[in-house]
PDB file of N, CA and C in Angstrom:
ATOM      1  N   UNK A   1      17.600  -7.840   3.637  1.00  0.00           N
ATOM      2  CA  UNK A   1      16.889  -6.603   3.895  1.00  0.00           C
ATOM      3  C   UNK A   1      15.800  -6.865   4.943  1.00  0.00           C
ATOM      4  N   UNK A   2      15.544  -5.926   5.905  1.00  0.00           N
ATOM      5  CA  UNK A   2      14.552  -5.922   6.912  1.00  0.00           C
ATOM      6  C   UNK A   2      13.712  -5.255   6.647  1.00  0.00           C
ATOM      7  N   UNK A   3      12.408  -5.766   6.195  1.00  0.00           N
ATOM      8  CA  UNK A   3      11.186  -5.086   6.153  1.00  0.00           C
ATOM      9  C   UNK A   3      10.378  -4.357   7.163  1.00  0.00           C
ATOM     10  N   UNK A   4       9.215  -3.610   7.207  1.00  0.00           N
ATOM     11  CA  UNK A   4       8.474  -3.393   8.179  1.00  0.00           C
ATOM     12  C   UNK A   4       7.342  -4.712   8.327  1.00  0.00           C
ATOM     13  N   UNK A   5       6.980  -4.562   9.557  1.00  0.00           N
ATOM     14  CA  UNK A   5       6.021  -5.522   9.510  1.00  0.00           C
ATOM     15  C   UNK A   5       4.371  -5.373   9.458  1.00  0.00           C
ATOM     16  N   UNK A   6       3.679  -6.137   8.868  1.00  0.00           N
ATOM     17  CA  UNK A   6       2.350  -5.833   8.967  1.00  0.00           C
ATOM     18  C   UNK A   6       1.557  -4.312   9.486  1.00  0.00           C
ATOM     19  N   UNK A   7       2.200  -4.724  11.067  1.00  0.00           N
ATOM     20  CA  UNK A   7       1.737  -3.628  12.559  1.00  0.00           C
ATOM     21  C   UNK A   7       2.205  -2.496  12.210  1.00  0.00           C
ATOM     22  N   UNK A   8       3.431  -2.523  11.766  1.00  0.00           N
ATOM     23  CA  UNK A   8       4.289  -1.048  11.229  1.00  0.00           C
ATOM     24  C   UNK A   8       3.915  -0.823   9.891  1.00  0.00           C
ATOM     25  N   UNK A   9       3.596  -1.624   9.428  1.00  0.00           N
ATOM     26  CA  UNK A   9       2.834  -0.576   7.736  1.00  0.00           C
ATOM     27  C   UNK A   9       1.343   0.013   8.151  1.00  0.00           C
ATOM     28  N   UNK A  10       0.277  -0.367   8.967  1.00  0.00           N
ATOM     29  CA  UNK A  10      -0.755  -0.083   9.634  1.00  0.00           C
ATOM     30  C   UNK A  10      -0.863   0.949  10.168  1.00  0.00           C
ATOM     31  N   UNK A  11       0.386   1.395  11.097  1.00  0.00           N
ATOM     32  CA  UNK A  11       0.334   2.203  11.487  1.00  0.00           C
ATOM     33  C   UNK A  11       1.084   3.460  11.049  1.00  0.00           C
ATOM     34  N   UNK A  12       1.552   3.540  10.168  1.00  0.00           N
ATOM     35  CA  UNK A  12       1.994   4.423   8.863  1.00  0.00           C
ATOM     36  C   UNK A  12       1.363   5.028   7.901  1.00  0.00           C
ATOM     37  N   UNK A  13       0.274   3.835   7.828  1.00  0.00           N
ATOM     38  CA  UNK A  13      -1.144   3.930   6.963  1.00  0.00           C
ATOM     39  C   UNK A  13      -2.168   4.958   7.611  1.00  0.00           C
ATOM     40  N   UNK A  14      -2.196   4.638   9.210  1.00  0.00           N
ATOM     41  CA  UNK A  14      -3.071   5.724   9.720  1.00  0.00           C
ATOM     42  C   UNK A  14      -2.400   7.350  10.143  1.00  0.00           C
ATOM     43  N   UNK A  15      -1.070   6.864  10.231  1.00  0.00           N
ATOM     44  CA  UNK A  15      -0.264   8.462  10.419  1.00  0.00           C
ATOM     45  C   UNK A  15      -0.431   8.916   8.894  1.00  0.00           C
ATOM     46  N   UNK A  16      -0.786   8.127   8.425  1.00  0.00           N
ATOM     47  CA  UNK A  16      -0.700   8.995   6.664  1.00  0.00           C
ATOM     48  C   UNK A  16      -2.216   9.651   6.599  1.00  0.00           C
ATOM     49  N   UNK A  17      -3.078   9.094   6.923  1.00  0.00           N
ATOM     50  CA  UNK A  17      -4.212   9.743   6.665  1.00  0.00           C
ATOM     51  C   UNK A  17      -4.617  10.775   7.305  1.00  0.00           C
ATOM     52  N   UNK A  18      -3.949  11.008   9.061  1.00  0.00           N
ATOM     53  CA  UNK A  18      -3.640  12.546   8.955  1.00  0.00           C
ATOM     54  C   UNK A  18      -2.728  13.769   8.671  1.00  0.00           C
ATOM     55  N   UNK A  19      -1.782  13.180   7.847  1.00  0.00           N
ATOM     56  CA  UNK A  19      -0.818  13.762   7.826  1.00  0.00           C
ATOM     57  C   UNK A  19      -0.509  13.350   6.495  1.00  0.00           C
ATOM     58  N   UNK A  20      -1.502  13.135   5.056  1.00  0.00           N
ATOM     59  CA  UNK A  20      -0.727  12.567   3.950  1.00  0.00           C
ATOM     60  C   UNK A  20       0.572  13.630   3.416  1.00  0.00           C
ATOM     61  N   UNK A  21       0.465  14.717   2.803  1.00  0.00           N
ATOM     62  CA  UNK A  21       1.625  15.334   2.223  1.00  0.00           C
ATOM     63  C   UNK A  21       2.879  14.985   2.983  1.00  0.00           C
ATOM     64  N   UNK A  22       2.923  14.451   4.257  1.00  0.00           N
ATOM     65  CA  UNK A  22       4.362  14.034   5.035  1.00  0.00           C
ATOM     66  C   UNK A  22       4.199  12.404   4.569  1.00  0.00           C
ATOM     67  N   UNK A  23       3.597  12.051   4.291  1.00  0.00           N
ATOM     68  CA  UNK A  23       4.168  10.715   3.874  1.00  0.00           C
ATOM     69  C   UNK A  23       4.200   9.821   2.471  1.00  0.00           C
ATOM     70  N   UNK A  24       3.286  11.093   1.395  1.00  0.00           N
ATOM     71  CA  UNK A  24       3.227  10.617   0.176  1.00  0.00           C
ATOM     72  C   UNK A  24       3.525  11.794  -0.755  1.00  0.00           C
ATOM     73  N   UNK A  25       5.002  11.538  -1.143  1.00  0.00           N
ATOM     74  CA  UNK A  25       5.237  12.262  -1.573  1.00  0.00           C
ATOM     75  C   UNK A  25       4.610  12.537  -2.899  1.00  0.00           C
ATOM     76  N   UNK A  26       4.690  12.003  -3.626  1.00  0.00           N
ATOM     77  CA  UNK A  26       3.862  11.878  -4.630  1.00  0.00           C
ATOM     78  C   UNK A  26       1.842  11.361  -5.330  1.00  0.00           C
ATOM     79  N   UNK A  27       1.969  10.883  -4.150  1.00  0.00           N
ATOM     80  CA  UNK A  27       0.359  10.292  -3.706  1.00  0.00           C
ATOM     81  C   UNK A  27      -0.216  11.288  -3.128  1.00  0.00           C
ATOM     82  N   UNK A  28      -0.151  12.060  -2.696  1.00  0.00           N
ATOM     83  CA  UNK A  28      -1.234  12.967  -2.049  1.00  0.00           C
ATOM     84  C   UNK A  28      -2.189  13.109  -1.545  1.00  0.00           C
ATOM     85  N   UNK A  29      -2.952  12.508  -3.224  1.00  0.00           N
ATOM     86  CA  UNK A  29      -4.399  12.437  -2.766  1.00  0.00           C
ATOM     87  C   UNK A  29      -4.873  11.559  -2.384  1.00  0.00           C
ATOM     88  N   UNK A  30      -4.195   9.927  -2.339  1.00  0.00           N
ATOM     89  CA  UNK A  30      -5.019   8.959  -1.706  1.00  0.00           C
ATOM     90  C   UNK A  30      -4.957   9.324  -0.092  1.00  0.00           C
ATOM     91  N   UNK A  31      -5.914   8.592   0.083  1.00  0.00           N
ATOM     92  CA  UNK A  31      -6.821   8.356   1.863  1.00  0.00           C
ATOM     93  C   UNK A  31      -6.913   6.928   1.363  1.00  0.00           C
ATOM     94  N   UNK A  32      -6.586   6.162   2.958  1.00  0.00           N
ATOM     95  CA  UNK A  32      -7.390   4.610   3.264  1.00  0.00           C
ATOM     96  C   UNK A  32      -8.517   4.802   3.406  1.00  0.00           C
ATOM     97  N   UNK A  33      -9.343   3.188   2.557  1.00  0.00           N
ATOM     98  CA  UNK A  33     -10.123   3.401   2.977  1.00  0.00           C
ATOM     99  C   UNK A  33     -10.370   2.668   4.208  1.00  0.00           C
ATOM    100  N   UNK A  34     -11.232   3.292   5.089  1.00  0.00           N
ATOM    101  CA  UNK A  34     -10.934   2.818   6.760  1.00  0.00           C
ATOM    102  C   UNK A  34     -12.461   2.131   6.954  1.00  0.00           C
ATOM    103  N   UNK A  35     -12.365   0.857   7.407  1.00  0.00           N
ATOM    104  CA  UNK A  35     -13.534  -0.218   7.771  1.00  0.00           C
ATOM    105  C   UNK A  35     -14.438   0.425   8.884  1.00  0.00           C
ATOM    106  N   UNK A  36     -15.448  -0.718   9.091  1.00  0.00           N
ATOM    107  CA  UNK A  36     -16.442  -0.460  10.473  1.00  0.00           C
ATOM    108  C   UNK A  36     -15.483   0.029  12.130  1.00  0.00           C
ATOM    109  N   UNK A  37     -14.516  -0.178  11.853  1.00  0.00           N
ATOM    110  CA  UNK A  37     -13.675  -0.617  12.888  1.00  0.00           C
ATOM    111  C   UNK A  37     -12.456   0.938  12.972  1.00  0.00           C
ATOM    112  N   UNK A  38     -12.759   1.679  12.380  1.00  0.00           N
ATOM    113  CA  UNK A  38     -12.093   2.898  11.945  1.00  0.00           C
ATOM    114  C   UNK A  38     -10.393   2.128  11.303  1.00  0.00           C
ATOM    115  N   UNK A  39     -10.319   1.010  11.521  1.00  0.00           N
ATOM    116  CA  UNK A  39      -8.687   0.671  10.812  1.00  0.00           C
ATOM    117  C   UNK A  39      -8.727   0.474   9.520  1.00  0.00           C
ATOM    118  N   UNK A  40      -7.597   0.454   8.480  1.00  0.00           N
ATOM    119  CA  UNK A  40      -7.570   0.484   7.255  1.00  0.00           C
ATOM    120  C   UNK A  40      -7.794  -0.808   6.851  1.00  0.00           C
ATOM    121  N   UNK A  41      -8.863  -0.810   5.715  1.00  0.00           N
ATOM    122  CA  UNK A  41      -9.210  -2.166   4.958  1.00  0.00           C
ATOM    123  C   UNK A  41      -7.510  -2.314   4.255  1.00  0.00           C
ATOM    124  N   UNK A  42      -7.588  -3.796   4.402  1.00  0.00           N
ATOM    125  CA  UNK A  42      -6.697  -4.012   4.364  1.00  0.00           C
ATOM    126  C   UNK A  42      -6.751  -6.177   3.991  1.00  0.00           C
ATOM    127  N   UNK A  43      -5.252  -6.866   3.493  1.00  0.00           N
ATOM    128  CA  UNK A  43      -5.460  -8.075   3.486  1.00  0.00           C
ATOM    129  C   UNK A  43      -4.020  -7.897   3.349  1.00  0.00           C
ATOM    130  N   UNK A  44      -3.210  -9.320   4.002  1.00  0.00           N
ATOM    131  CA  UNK A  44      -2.117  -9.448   4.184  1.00  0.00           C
ATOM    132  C   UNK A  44      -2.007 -11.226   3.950  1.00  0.00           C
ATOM    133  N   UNK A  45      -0.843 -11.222   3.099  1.00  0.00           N
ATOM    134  CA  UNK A  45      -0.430 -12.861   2.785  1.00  0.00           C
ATOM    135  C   UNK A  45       1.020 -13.051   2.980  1.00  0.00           C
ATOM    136  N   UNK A  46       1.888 -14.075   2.693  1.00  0.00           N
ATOM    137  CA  UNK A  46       2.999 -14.448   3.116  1.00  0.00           C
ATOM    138  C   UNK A  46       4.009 -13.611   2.573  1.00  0.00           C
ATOM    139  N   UNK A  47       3.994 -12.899   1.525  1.00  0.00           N
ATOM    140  CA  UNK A  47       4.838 -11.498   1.485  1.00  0.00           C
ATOM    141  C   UNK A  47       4.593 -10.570   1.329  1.00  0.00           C
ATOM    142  N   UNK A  48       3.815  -9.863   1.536  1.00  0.00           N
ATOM    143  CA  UNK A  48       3.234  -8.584   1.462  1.00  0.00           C
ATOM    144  C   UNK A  48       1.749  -8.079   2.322  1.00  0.00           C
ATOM    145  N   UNK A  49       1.560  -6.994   2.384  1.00  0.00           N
ATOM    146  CA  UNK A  49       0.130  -6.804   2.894  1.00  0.00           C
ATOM    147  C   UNK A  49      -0.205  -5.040   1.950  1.00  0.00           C
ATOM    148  N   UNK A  50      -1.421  -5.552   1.505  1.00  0.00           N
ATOM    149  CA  UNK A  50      -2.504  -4.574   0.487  1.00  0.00           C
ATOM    150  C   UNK A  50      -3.526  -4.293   0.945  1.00  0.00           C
ATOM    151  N   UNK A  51      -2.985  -2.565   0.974  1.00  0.00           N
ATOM    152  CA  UNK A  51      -4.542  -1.230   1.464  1.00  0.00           C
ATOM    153  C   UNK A  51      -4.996  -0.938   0.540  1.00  0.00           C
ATOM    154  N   UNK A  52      -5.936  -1.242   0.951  1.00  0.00           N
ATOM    155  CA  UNK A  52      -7.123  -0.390   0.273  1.00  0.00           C
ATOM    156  C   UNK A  52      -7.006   1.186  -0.033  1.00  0.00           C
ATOM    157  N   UNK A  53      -7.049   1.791  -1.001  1.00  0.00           N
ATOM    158  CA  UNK A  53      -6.880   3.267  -1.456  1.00  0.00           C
ATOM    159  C   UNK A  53      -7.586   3.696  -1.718  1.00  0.00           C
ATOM    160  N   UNK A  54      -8.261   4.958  -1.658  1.00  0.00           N
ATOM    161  CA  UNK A  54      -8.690   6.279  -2.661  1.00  0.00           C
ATOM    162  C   UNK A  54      -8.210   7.348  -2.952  1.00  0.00           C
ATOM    163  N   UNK A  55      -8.346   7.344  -3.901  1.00  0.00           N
ATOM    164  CA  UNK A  55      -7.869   8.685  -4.831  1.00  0.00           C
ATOM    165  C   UNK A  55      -9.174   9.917  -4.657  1.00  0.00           C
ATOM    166  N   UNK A  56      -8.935  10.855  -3.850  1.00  0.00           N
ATOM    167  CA  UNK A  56      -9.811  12.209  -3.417  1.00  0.00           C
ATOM    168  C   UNK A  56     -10.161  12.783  -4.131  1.00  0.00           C
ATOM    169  N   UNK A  57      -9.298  13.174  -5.582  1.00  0.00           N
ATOM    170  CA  UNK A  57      -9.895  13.597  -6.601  1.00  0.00           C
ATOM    171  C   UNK A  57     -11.078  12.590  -7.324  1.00  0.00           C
ATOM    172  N   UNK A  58     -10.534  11.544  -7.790  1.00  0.00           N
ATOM    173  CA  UNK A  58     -11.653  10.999  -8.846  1.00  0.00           C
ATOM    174  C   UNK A  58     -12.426   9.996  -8.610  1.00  0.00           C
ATOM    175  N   UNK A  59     -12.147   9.320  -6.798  1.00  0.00           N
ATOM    176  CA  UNK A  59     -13.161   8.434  -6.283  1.00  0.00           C
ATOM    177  C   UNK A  59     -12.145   7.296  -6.586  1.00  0.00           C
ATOM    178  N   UNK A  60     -11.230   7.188  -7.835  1.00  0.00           N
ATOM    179  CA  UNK A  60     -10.832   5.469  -8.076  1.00  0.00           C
ATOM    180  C   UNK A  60     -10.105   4.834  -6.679  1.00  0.00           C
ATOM    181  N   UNK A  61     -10.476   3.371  -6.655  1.00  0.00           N
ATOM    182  CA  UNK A  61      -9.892   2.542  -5.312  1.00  0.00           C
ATOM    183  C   UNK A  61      -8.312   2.148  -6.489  1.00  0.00           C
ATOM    184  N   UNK A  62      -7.763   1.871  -5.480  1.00  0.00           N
ATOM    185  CA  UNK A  62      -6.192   1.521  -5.383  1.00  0.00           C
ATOM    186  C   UNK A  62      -6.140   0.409  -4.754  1.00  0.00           C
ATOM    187  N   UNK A  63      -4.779  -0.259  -4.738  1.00  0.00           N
ATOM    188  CA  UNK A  63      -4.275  -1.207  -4.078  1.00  0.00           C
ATOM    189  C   UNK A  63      -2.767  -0.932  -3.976  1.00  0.00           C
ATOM    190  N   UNK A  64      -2.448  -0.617  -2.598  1.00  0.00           N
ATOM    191  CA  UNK A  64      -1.095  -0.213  -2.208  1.00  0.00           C
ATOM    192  C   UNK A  64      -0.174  -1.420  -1.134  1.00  0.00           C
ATOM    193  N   UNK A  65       0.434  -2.068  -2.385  1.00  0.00           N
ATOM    194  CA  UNK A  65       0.917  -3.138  -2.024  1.00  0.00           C
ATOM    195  C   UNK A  65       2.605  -2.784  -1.114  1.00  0.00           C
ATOM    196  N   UNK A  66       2.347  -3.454  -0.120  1.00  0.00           N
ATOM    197  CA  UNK A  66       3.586  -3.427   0.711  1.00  0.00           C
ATOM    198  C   UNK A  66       4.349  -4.877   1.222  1.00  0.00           C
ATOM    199  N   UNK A  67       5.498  -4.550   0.496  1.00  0.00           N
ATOM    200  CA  UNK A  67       6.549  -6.007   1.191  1.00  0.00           C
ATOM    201  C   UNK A  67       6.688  -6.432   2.542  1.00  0.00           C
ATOM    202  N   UNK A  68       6.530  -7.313   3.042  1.00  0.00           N
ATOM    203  CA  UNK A  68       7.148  -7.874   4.147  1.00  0.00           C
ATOM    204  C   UNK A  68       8.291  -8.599   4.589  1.00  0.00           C
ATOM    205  N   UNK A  69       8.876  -9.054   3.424  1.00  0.00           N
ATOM    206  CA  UNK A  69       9.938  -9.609   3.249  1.00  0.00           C
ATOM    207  C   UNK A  69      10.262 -10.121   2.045  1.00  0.00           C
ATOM    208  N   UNK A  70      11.572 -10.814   1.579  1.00  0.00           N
ATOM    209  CA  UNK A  70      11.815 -10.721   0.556  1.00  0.00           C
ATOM    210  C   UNK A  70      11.579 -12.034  -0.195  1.00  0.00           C
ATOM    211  N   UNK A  71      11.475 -11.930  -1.674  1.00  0.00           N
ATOM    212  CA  UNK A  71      10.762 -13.249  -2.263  1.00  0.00           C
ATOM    213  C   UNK A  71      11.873 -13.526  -3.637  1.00  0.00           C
ATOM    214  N   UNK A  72      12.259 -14.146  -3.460  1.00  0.00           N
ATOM    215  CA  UNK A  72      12.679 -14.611  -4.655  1.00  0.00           C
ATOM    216  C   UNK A  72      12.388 -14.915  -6.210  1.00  0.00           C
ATOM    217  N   UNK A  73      13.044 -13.427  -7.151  1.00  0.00           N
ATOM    218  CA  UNK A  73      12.421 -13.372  -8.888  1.00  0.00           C
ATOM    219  C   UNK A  73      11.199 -12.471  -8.359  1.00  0.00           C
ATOM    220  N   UNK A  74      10.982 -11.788  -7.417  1.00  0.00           N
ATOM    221  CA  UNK A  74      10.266 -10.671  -7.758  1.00  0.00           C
ATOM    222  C   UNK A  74      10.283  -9.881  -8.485  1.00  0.00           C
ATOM    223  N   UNK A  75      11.528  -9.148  -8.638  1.00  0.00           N
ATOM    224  CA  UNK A  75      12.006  -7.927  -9.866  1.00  0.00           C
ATOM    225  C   UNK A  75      11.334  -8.902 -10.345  1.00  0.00           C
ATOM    226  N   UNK A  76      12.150  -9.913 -11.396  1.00  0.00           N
ATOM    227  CA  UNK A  76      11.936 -10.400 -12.851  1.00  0.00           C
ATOM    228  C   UNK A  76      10.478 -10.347 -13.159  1.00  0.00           C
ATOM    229  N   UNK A  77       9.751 -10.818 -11.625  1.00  0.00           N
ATOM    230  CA  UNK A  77       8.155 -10.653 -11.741  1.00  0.00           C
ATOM    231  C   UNK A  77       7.264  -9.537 -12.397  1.00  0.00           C
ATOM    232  N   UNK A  78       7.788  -8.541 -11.750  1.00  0.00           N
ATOM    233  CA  UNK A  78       7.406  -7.387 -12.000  1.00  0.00           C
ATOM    234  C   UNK A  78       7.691  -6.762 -12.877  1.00  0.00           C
ATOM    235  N   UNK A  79       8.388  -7.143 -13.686  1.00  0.00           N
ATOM    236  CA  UNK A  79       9.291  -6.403 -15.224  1.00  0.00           C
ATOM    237  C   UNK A  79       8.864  -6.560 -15.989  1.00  0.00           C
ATOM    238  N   UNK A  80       8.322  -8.378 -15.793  1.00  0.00           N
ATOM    239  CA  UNK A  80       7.980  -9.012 -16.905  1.00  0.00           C
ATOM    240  C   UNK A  80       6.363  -8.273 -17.220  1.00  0.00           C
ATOM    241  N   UNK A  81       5.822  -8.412 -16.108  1.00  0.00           N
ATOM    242  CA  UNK A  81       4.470  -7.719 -15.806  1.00  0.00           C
ATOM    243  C   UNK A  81       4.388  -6.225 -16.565  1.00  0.00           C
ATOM    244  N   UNK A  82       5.012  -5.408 -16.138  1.00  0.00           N
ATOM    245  CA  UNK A  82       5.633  -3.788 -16.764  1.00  0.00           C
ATOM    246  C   UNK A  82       5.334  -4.308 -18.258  1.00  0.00           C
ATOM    247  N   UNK A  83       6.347  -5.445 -18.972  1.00  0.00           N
ATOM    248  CA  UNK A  83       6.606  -4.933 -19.897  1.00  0.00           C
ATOM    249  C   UNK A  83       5.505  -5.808 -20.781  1.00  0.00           C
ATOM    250  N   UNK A  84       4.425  -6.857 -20.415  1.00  0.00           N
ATOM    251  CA  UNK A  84       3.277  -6.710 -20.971  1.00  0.00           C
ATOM    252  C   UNK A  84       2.125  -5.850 -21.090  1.00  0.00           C
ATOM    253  N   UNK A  85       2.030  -5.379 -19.837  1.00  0.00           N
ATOM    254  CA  UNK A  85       1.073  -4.269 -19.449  1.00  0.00           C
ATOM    255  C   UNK A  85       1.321  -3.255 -20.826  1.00  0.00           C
ATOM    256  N   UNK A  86       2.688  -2.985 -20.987  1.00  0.00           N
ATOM    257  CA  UNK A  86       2.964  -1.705 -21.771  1.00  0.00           C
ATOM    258  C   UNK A  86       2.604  -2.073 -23.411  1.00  0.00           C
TER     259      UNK A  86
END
């Protein structure tokens, strides 16, 4: 699978913040939050890169994690995670 990269989730991130209802379908209400630098706070590591969020209604920050490529036992990662959380 071909991911987007870093540059292309960035800039998706800022077409979303004027334009969220076209790109979150279900998110809506988050906005980035956007640094000194007007770009989205943001941190990126060897598979993924995580924005910074707000939620417009109730102020809470988010973390909107995005793949960069693929990692091996992720699902299982994340399931396992799901099904302690729950």
């Amino acid at each position: 699978m071909i991911y987007p990269s870093v540059g292309q989730y960035t800039e998706a991130i800022k077409l979303a913040e004027q334009s969220p209802e076209d790109y979150f379908a279900t998110m809506t209400t988050l906005r980035p939050v956007l640094g000194a630098d007007g770009n989205p706070v943001m941190s990126s590591g060897n598979f993924a890169v995580v924005f910074k969020m707000q939620d417009q209604n109730d102020g809470k920050i988010y973390a909107l994690k995005c793949f960069t490529r693929d990692q091996e036992g992720r699902n299982e990662s994340y399931r396992l995670i799901a099904d302690e959380l729950e």
